[in-house]
PDB file of N, CA and C in Angstrom:
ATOM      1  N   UNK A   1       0.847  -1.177   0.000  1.00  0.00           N
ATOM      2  CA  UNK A   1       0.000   0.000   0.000  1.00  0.00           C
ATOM      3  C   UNK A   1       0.893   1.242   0.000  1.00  0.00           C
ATOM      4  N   UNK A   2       0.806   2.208  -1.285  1.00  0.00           N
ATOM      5  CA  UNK A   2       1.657   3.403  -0.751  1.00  0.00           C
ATOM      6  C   UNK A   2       1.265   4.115   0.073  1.00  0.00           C
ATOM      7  N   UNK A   3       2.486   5.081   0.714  1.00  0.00           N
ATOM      8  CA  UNK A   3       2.586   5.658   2.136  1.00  0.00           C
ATOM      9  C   UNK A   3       1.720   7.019   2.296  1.00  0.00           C
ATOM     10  N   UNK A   4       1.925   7.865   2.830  1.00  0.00           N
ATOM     11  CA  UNK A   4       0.495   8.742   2.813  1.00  0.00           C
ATOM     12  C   UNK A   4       1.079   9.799   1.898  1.00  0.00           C
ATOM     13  N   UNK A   5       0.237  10.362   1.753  1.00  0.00           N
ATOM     14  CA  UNK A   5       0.842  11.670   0.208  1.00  0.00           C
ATOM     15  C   UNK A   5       0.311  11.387  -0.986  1.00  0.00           C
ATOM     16  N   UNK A   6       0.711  10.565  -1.483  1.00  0.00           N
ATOM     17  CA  UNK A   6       0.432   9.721  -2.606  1.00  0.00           C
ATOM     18  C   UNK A   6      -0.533   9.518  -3.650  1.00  0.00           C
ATOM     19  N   UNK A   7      -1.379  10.250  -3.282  1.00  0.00           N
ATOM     20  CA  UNK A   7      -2.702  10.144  -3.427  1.00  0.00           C
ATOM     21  C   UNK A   7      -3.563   9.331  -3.795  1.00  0.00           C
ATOM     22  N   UNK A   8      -3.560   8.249  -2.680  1.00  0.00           N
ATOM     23  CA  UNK A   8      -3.877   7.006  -2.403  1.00  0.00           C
ATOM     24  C   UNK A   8      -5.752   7.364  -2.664  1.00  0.00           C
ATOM     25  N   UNK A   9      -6.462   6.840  -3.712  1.00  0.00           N
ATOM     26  CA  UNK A   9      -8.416   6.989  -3.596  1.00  0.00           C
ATOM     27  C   UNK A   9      -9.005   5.798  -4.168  1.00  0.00           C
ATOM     28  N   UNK A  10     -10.480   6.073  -4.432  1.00  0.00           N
ATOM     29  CA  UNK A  10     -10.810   4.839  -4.438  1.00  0.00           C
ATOM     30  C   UNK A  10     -10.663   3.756  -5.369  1.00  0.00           C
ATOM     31  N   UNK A  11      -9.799   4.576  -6.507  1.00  0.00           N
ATOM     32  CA  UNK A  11      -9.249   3.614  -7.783  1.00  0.00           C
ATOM     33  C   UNK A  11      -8.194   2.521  -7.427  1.00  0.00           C
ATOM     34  N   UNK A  12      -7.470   3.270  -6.855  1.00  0.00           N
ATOM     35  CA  UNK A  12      -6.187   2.319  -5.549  1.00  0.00           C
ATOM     36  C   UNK A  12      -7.031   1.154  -4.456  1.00  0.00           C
ATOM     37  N   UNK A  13      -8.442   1.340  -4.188  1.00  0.00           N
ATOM     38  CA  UNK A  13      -8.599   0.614  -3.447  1.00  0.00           C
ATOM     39  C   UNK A  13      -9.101  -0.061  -3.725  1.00  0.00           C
ATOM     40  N   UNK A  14     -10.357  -0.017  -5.125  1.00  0.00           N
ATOM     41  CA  UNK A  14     -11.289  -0.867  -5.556  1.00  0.00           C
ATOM     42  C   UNK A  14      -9.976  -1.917  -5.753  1.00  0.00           C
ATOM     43  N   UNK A  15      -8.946  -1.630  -6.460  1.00  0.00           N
ATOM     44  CA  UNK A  15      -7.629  -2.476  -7.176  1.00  0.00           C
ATOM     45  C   UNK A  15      -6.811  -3.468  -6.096  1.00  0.00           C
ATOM     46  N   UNK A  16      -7.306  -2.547  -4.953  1.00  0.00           N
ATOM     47  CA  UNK A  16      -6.223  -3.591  -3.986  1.00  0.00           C
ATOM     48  C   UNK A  16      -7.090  -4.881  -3.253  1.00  0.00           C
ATOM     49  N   UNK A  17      -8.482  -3.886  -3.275  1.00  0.00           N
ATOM     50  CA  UNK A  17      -9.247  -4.658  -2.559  1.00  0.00           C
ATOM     51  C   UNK A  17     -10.408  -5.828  -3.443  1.00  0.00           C
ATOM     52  N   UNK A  18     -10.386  -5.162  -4.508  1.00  0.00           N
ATOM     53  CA  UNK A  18     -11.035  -6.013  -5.417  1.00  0.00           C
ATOM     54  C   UNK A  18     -12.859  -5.964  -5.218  1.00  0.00           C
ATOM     55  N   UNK A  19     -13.008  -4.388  -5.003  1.00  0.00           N
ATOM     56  CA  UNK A  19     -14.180  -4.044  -4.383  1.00  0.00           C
ATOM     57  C   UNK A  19     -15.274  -3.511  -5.524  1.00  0.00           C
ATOM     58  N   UNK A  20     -16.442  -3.974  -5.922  1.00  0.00           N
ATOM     59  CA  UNK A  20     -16.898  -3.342  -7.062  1.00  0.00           C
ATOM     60  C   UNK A  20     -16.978  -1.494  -6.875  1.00  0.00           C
ATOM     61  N   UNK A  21     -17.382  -1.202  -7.983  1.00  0.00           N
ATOM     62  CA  UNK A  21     -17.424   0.629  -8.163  1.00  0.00           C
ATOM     63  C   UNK A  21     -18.599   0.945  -7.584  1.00  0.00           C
ATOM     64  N   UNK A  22     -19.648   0.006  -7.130  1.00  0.00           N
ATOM     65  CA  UNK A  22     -21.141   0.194  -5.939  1.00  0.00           C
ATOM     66  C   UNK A  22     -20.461   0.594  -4.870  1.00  0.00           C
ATOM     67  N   UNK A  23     -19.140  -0.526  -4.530  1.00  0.00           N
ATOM     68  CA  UNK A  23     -18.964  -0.326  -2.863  1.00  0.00           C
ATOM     69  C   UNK A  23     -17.992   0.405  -2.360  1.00  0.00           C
ATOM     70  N   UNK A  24     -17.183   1.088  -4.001  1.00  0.00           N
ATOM     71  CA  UNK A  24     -16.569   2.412  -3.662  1.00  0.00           C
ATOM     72  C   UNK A  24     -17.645   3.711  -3.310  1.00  0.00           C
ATOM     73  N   UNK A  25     -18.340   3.452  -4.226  1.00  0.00           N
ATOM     74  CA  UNK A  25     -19.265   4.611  -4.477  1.00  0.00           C
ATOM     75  C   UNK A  25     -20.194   4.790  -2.276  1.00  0.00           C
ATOM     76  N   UNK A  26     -20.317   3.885  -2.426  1.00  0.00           N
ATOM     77  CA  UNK A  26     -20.910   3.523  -0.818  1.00  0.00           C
ATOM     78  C   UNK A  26     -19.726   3.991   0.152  1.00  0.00           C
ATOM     79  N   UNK A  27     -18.249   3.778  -0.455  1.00  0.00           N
ATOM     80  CA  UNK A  27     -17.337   4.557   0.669  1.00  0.00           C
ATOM     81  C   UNK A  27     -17.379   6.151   0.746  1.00  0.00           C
ATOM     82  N   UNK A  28     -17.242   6.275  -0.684  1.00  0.00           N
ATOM     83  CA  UNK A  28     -16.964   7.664  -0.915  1.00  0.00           C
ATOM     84  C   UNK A  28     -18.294   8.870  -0.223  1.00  0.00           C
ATOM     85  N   UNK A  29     -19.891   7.993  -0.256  1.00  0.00           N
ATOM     86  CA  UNK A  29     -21.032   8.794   0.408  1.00  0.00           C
ATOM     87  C   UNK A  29     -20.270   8.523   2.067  1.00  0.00           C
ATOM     88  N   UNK A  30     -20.084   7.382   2.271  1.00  0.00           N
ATOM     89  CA  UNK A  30     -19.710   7.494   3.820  1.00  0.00           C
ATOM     90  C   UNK A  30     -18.444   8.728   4.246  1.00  0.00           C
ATOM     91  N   UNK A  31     -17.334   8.868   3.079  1.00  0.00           N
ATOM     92  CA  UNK A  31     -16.289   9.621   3.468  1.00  0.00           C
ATOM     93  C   UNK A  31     -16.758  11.198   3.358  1.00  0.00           C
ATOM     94  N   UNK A  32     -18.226  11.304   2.519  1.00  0.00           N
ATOM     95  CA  UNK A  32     -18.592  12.663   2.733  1.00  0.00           C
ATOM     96  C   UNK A  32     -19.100  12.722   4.027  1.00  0.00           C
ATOM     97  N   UNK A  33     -20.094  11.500   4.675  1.00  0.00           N
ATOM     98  CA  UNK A  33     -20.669  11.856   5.772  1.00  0.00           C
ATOM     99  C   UNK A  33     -19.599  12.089   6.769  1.00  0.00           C
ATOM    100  N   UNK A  34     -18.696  11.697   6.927  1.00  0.00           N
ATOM    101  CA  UNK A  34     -17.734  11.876   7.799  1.00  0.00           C
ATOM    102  C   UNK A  34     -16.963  12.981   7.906  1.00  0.00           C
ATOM    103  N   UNK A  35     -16.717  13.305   6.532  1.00  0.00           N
ATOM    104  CA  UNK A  35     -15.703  14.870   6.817  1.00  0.00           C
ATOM    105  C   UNK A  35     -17.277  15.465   6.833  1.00  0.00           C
ATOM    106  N   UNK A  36     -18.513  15.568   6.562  1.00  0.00           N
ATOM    107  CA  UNK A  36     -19.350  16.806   6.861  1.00  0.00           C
ATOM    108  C   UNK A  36     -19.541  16.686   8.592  1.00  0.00           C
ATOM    109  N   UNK A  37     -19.337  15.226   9.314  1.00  0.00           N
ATOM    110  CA  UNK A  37     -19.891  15.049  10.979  1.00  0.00           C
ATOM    111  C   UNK A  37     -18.184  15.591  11.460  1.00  0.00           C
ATOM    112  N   UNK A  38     -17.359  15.335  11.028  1.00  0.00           N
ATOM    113  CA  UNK A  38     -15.875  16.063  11.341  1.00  0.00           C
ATOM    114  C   UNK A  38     -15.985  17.335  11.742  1.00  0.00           C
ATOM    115  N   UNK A  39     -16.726  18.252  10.988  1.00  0.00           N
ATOM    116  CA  UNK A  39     -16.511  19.450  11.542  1.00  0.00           C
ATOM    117  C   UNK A  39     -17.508  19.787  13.008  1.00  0.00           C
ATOM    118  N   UNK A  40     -18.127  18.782  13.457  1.00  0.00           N
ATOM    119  CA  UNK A  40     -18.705  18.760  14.442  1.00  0.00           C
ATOM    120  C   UNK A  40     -18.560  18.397  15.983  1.00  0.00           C
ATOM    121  N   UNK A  41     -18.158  17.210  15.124  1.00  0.00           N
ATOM    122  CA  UNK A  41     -17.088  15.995  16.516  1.00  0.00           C
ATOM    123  C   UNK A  41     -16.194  15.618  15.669  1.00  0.00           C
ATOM    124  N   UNK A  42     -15.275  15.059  16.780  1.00  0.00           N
ATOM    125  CA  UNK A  42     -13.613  14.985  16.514  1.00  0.00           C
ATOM    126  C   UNK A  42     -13.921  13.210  16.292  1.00  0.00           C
ATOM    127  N   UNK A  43     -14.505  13.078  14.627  1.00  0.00           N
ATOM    128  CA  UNK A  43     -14.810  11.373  14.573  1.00  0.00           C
ATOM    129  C   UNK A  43     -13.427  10.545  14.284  1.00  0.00           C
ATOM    130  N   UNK A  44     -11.820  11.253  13.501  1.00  0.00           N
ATOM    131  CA  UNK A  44     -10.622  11.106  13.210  1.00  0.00           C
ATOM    132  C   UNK A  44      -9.965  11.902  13.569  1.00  0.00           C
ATOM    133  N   UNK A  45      -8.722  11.353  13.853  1.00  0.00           N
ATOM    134  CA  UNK A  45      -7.675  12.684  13.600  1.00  0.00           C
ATOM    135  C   UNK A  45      -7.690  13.386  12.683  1.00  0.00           C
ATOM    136  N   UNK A  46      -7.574  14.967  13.205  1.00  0.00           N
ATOM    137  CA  UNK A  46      -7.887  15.361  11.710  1.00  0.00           C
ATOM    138  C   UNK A  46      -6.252  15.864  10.318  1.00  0.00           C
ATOM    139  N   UNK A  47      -5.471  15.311  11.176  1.00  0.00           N
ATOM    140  CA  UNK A  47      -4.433  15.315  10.225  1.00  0.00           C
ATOM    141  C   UNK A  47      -4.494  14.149   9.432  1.00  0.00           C
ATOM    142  N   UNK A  48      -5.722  13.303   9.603  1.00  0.00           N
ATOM    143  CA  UNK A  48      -5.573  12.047   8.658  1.00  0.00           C
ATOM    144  C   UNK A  48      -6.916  11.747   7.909  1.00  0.00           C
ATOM    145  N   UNK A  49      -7.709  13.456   7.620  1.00  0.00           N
ATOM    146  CA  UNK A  49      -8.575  13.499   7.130  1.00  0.00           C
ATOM    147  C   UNK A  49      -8.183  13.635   5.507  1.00  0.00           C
ATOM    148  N   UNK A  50      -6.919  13.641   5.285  1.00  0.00           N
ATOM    149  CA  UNK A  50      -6.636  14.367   3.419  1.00  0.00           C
ATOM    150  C   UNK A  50      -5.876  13.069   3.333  1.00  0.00           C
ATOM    151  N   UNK A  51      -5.941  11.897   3.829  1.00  0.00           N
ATOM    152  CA  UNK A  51      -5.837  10.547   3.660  1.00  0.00           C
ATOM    153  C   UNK A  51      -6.464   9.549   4.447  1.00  0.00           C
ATOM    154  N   UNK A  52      -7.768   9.547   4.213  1.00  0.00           N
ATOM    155  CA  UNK A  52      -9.071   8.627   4.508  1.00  0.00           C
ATOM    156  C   UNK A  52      -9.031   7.520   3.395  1.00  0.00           C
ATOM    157  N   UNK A  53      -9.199   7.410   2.400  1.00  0.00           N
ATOM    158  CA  UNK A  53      -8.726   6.136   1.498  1.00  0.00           C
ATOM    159  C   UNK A  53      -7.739   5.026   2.147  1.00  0.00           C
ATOM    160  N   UNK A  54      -6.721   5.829   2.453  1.00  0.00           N
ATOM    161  CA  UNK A  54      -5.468   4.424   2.910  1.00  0.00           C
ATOM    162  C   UNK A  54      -5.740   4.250   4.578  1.00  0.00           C
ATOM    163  N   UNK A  55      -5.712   5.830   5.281  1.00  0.00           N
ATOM    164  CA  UNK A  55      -5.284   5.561   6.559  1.00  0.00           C
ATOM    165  C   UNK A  55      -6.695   5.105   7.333  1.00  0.00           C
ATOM    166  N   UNK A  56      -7.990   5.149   6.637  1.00  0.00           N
ATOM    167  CA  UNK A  56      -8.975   4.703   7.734  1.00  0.00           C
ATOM    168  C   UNK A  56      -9.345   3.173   6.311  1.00  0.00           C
ATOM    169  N   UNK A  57      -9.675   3.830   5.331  1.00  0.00           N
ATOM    170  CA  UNK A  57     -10.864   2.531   4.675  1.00  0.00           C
ATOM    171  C   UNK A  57      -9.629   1.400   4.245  1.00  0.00           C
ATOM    172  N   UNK A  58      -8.776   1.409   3.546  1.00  0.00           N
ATOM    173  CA  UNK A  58      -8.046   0.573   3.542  1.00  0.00           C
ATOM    174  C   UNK A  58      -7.033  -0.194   5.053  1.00  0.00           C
ATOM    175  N   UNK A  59      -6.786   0.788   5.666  1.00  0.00           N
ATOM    176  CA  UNK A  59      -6.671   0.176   6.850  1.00  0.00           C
ATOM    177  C   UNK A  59      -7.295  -0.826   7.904  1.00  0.00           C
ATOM    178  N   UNK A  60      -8.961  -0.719   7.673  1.00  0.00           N
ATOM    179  CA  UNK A  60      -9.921  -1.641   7.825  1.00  0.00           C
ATOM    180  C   UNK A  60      -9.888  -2.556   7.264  1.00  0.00           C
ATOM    181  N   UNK A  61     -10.098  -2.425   5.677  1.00  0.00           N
ATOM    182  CA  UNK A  61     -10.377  -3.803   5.192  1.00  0.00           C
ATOM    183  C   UNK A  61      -9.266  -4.974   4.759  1.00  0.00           C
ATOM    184  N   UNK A  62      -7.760  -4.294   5.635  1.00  0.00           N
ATOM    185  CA  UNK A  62      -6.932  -5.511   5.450  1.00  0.00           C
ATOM    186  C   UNK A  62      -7.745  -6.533   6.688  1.00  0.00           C
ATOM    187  N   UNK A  63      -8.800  -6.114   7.731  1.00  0.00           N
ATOM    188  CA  UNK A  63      -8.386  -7.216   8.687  1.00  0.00           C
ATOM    189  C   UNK A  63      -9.842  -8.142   7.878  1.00  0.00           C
ATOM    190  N   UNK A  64     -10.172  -8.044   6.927  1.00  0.00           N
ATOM    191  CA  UNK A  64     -10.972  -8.818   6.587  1.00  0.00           C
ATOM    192  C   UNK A  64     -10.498 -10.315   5.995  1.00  0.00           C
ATOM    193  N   UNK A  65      -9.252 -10.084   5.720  1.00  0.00           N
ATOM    194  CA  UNK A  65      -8.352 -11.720   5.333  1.00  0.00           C
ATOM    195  C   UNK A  65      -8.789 -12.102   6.511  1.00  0.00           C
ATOM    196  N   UNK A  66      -8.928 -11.952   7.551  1.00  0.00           N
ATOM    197  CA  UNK A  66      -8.788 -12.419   8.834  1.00  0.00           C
ATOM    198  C   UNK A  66     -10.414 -12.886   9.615  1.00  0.00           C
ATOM    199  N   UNK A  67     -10.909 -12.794   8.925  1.00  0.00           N
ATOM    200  CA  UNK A  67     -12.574 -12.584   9.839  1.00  0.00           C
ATOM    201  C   UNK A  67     -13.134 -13.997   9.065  1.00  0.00           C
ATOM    202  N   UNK A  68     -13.983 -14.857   9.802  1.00  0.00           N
ATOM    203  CA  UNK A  68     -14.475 -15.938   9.697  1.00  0.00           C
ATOM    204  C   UNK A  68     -15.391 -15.655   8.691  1.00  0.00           C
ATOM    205  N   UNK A  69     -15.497 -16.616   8.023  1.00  0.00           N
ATOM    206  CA  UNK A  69     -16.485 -16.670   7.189  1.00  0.00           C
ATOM    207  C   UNK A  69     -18.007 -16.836   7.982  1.00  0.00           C
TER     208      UNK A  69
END
């Protein structure tokens, strides 16, 4: 996964994750709801709001190798 900067989005993730363009599209409404509830409550750090792709959604769905069927 490249490092933060990079401009790691959801083309990088559908690719890594092998996620259809529905369940990007379903991240990307969630990553609006989040930076619009951000300016409200402190839901992330917010130095790791201009890399939400790698540092929150891809960071999640590595532990899915891992979760029982």
């Amino acid at each position: 996964m490249p490092g933060p900067g990079t401009g790691y989005g959801p083309e990088d993730f559908a690719a890594g994750f092998g996620v259809s363009r529905e369940t990007c599209a379903r991240f990307a409404r969630y990553e609006a709801a989040l930076r619009r509830w951000q300016r409200r409550i402190n839901l992330v750090g917010p130095s790791t709001l201009g890399d939400v792709w790698r540092r929150h959604f891809a960071d999640s769905a590595q532990l899915a190798a891992h979760l029982r069927p």
